[in-house]
Protein backbone atom coordinates (compact mmCIF):
# COMPACT_ATOMS: atom_id res chain seq x y z
CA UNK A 1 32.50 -87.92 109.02
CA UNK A 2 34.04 -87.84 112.52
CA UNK A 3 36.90 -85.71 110.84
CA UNK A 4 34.55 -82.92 110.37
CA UNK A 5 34.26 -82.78 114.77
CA UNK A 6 37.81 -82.82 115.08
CA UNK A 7 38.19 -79.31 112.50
CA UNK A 8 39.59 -76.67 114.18
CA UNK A 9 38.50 -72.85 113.21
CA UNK A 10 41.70 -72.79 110.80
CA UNK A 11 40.59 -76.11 109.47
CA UNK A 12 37.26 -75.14 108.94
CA UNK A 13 38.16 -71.27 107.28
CA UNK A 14 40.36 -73.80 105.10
CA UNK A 15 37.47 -75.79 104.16
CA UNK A 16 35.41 -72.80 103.31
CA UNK A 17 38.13 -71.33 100.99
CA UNK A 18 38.58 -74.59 99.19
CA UNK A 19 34.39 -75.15 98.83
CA UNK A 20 34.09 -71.00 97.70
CA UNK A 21 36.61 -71.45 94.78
CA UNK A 22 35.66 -74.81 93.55
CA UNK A 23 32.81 -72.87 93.21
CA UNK A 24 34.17 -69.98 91.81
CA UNK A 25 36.29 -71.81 89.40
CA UNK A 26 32.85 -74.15 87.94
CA UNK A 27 31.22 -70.63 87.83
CA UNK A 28 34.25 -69.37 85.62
CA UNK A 29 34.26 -72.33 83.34
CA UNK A 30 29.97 -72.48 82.78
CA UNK A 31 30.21 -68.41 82.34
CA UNK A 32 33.43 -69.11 79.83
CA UNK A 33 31.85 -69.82 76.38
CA UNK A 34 29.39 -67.24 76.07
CA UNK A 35 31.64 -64.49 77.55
CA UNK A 36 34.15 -65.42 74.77
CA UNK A 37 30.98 -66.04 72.19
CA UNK A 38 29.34 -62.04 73.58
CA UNK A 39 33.48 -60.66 72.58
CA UNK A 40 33.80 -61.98 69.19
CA UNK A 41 29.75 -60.69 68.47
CA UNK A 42 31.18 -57.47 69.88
CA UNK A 43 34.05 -57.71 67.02
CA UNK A 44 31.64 -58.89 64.46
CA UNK A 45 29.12 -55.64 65.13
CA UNK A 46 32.51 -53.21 65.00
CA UNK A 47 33.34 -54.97 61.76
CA UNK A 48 29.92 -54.56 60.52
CA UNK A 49 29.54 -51.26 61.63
CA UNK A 50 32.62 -50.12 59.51
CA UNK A 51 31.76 -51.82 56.54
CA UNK A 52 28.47 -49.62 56.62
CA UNK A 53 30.63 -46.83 56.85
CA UNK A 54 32.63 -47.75 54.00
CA UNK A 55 29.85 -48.88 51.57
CA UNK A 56 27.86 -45.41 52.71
CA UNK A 57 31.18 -43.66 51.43
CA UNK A 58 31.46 -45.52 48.22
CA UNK A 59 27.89 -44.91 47.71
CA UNK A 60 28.32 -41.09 47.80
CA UNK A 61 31.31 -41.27 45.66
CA UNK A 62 29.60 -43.08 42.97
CA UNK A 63 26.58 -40.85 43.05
CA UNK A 64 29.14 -37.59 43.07
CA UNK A 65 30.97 -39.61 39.72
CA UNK A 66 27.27 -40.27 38.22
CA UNK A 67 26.36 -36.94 38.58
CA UNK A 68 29.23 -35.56 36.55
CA UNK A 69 29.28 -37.78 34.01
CA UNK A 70 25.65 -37.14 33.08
CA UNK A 71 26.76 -33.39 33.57
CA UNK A 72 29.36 -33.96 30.73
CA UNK A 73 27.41 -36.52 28.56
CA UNK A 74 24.73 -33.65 28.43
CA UNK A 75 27.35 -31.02 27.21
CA UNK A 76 28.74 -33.87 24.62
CA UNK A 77 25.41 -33.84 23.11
CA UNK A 78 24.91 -30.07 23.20
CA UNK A 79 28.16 -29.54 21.33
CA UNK A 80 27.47 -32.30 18.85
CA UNK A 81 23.92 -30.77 18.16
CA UNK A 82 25.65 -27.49 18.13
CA UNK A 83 28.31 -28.38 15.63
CA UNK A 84 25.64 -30.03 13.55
CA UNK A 85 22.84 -27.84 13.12
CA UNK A 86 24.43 -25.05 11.54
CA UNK A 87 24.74 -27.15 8.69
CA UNK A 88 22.03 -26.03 5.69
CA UNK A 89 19.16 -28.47 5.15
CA UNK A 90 18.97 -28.33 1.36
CA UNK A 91 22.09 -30.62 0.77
CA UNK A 92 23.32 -32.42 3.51
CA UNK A 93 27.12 -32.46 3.54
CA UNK A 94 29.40 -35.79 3.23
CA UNK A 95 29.81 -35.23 7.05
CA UNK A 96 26.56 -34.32 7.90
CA UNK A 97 25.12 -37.91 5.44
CA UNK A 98 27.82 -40.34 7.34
CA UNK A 99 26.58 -38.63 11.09
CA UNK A 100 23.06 -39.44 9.84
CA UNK A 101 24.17 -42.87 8.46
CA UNK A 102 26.12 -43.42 12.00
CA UNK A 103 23.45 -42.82 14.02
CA UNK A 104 20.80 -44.86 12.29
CA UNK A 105 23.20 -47.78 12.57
CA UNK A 106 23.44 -47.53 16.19
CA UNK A 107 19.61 -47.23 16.45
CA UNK A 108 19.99 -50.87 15.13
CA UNK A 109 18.62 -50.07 11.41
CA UNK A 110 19.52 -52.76 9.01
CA UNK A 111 22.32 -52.20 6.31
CA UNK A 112 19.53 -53.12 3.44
CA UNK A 113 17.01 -50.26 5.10
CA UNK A 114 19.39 -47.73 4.81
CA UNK A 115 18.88 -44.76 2.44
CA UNK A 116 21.06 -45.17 -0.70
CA UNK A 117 23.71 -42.33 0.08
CA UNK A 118 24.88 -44.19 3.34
């Protein structure tokens, strides 16, 4: 350690560079990881926070497309109603039976517990 005596001021401002970034450089290399591990949770949150956006659009778009199809299955079944009701009571038409016969097929009535004229 006799070396150390000998140091001039250049020596020692050399030996103080050299011991500040050996330490700067083991800083760099503990702080390394979780920098790089705090960027890609940065990335993760932008994706995630634009897949929110997305599925909040799709959302709305499916409740818009919802909304008119009930809008139109409600004006299917007014015009059927309306196309069918004018028909007299007292005999039922061919058309009017095989609606009738339709209908209480697709309610899941049986073909032997259907009324004779179906």
């Amino acid at each position: 350690m006799s070396w150390l005596r000998t140091l001039t001021a250049a020596g020692w401002l050399a030996l103080a560079c050299l011991a500040l970034s050996l330490i700067l450089m083991a800083w760099c290399a503990v702080t390394a990881p979780s920098r790089e591990r705090a960027k890609q949770d940065r990335a993760v949150e932008a994706a995630n926070a634009q897949a929110r956006a997305a599925d909040a659009t799709a959302r709305d778009h499916a409740a818009d497309e919802r909304l008119t199809d009930l809008k139109t299955n409600t004006q299917l079944e007014k015009d059927l109603i309306n196309a069918v009701s004018p028909l007299p009571d007292a005999r039922p038409s061919a058309r009017r039976l095989a609606l009738a016969c339709a209908r209480l097929r697709r309610q899941g009535t049986r073909d032997a517990d259907l009324p004779a004229d179906c």
